[in-house]
N, C-alpha and C. Protein backbone atom coordinates (compact mmCIF):
# COMPACT_ATOMS: atom_id res chain seq x y z
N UNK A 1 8.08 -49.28 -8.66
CA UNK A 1 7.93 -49.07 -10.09
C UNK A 1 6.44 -48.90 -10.39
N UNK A 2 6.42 -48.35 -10.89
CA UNK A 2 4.51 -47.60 -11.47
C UNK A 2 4.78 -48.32 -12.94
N UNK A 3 3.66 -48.70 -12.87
CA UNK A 3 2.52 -49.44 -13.98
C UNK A 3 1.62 -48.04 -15.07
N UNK A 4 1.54 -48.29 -16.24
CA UNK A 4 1.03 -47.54 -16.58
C UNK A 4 -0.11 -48.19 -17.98
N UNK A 5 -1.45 -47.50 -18.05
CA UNK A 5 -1.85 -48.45 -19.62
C UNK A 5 -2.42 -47.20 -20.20
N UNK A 6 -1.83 -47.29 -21.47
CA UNK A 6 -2.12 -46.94 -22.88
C UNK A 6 -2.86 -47.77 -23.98
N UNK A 7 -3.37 -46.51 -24.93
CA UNK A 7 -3.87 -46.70 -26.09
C UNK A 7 -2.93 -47.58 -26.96
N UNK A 8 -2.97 -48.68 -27.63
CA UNK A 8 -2.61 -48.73 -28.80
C UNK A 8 -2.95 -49.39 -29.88
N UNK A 9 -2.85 -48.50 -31.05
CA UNK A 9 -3.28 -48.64 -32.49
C UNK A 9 -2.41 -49.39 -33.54
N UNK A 10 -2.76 -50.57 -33.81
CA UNK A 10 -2.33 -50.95 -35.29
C UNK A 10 -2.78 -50.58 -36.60
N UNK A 11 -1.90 -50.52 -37.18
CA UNK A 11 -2.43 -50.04 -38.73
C UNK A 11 -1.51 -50.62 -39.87
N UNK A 12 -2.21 -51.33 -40.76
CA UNK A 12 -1.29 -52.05 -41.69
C UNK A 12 -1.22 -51.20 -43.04
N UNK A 13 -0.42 -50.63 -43.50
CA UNK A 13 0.29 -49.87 -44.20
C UNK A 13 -0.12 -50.06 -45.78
N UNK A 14 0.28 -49.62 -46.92
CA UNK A 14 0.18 -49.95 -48.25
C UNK A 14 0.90 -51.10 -48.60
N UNK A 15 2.31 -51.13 -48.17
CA UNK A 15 3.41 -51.91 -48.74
C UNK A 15 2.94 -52.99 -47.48
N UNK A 16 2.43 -53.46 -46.62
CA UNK A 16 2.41 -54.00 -45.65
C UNK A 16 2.56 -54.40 -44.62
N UNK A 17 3.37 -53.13 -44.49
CA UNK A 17 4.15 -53.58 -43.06
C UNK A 17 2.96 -52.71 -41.91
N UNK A 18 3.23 -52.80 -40.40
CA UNK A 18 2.43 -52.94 -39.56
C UNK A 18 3.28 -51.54 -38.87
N UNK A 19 2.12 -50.30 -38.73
CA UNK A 19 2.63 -49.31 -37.66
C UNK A 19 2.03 -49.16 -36.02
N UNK A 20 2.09 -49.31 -35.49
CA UNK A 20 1.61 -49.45 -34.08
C UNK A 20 2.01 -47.68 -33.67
N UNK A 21 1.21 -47.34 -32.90
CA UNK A 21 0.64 -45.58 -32.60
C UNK A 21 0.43 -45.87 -31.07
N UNK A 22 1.00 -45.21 -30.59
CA UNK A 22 0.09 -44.67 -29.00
C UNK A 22 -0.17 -43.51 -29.32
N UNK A 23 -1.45 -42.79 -29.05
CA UNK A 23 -2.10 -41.54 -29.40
C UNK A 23 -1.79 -40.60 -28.30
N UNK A 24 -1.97 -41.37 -26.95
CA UNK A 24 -1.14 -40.35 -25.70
C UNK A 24 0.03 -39.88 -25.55
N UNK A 25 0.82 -40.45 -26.21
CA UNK A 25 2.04 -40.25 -26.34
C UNK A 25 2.37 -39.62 -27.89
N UNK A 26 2.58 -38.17 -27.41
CA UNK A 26 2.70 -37.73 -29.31
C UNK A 26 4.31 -38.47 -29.74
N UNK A 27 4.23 -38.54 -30.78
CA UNK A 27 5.33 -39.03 -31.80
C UNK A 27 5.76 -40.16 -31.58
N UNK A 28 5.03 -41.35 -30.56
CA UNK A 28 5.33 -42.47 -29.99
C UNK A 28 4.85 -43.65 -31.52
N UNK A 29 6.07 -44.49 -31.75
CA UNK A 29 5.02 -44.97 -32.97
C UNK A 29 6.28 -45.87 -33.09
N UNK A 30 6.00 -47.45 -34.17
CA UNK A 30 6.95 -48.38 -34.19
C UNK A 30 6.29 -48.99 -34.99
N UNK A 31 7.21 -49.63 -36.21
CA UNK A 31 6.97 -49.97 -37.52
C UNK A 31 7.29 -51.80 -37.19
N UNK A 32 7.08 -53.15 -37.69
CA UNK A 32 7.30 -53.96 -37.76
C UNK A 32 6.56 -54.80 -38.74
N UNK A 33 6.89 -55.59 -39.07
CA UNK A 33 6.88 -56.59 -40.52
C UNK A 33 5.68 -57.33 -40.38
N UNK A 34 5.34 -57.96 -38.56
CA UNK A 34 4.11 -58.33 -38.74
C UNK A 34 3.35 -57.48 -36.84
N UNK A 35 1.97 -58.00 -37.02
CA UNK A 35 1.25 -57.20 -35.80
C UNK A 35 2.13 -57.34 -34.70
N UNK A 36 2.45 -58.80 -34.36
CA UNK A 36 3.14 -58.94 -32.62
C UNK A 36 4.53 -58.26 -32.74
N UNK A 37 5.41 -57.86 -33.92
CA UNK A 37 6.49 -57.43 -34.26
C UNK A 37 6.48 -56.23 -33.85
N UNK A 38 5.24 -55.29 -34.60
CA UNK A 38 4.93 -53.69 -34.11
C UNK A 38 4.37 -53.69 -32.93
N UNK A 39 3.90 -54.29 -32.35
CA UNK A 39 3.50 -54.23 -30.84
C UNK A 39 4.65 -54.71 -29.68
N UNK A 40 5.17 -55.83 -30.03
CA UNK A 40 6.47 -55.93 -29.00
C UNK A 40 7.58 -54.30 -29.34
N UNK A 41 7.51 -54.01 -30.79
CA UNK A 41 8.58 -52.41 -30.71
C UNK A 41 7.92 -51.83 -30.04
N UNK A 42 6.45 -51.46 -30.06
CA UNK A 42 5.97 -50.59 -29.71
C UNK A 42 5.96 -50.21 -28.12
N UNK A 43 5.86 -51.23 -27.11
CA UNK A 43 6.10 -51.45 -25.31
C UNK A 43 7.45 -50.93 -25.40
N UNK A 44 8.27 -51.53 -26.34
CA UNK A 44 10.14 -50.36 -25.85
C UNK A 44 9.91 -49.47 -26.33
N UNK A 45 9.18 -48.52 -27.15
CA UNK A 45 9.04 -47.18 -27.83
C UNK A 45 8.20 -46.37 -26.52
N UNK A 46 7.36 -46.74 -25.90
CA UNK A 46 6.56 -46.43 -24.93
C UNK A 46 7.70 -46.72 -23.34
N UNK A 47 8.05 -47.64 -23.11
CA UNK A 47 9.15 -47.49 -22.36
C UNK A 47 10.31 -46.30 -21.88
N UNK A 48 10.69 -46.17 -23.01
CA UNK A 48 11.42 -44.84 -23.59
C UNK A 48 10.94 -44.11 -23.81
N UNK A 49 10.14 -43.97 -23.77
CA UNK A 49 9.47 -42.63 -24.20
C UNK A 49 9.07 -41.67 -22.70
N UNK A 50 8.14 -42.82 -21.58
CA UNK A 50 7.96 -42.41 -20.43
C UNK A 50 9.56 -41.96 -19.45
N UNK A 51 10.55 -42.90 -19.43
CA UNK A 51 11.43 -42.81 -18.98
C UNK A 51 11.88 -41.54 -19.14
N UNK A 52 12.19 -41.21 -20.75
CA UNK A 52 12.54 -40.00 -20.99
C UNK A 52 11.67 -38.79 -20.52
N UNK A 53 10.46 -38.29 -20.73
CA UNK A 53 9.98 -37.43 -19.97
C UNK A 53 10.13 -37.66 -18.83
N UNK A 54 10.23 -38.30 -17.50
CA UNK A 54 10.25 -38.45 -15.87
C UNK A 54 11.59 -37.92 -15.76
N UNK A 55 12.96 -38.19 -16.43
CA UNK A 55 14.35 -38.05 -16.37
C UNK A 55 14.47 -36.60 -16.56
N UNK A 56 13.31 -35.80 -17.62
CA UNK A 56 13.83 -34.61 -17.69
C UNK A 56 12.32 -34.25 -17.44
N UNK A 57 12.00 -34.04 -16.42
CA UNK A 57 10.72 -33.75 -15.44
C UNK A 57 9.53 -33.28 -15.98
N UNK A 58 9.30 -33.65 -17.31
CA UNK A 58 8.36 -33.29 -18.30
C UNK A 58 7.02 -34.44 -17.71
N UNK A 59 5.94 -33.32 -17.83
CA UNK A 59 4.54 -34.15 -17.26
C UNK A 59 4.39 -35.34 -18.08
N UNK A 60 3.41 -36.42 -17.28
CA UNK A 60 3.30 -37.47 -18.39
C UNK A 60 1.61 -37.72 -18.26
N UNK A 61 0.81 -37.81 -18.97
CA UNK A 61 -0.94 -37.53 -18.73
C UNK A 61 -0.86 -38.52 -19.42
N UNK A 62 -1.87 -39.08 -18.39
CA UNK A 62 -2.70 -40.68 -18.88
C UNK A 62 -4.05 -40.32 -19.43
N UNK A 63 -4.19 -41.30 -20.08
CA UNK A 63 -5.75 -41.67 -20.96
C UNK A 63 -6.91 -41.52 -19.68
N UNK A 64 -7.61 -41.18 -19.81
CA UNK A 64 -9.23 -40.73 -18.60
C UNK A 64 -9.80 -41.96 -19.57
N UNK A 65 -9.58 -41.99 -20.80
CA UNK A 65 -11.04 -42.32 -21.22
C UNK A 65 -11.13 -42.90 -23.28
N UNK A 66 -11.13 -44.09 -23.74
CA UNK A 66 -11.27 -44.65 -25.16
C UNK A 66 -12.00 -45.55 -25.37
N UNK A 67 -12.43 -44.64 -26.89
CA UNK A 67 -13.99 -45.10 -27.13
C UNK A 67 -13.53 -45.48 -28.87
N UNK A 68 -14.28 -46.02 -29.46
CA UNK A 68 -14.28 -46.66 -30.85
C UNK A 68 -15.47 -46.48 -31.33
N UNK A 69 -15.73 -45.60 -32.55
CA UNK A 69 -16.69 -44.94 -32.83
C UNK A 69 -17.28 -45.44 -34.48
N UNK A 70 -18.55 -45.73 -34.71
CA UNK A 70 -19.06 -45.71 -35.95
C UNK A 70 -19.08 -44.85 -36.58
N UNK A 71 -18.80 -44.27 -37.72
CA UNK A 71 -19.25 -43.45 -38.24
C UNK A 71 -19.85 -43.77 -39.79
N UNK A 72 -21.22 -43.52 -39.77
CA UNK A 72 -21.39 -43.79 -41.45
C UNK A 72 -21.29 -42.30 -42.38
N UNK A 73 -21.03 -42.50 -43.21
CA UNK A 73 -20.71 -41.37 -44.32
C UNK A 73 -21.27 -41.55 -45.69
């Protein structure tokens, strides 16, 4: 079994609830009520997600490289 590590992003919403993002993975994403909620969905959303591309032989490209950037404006 292969190991794999990803990006992932929390983001707490208007109404409050918590979306968790992997950016390598397009459309990979999982909503929960609090942070460890959207992050435990988020490892089975990413789960499934890899599974499914390998099953139907679709490439899967890992992260080289994440950085967190200042920006002033």
């Amino acid at each position: 079994m292969k190991s794999y590590d990803f990006t992932v992003v929390i983001e707490k919403d208007e109404d409050g609830s918590y979306l968790a993002i992997c950016p390598a993975l397009q459309g990979c994403y999982a909503e929960g009520s609090t942070q460890e909620e959207a992050l435990e969905m988020i490892k089975d959303a990413i789960k499934l997600h890899i599974e499914d591309r390998l099953d139907k032989g679709e490439p899967l490209y890992e992260e080289v490289f994440s950085s967190r950037l200042k920006i002033a404006v």
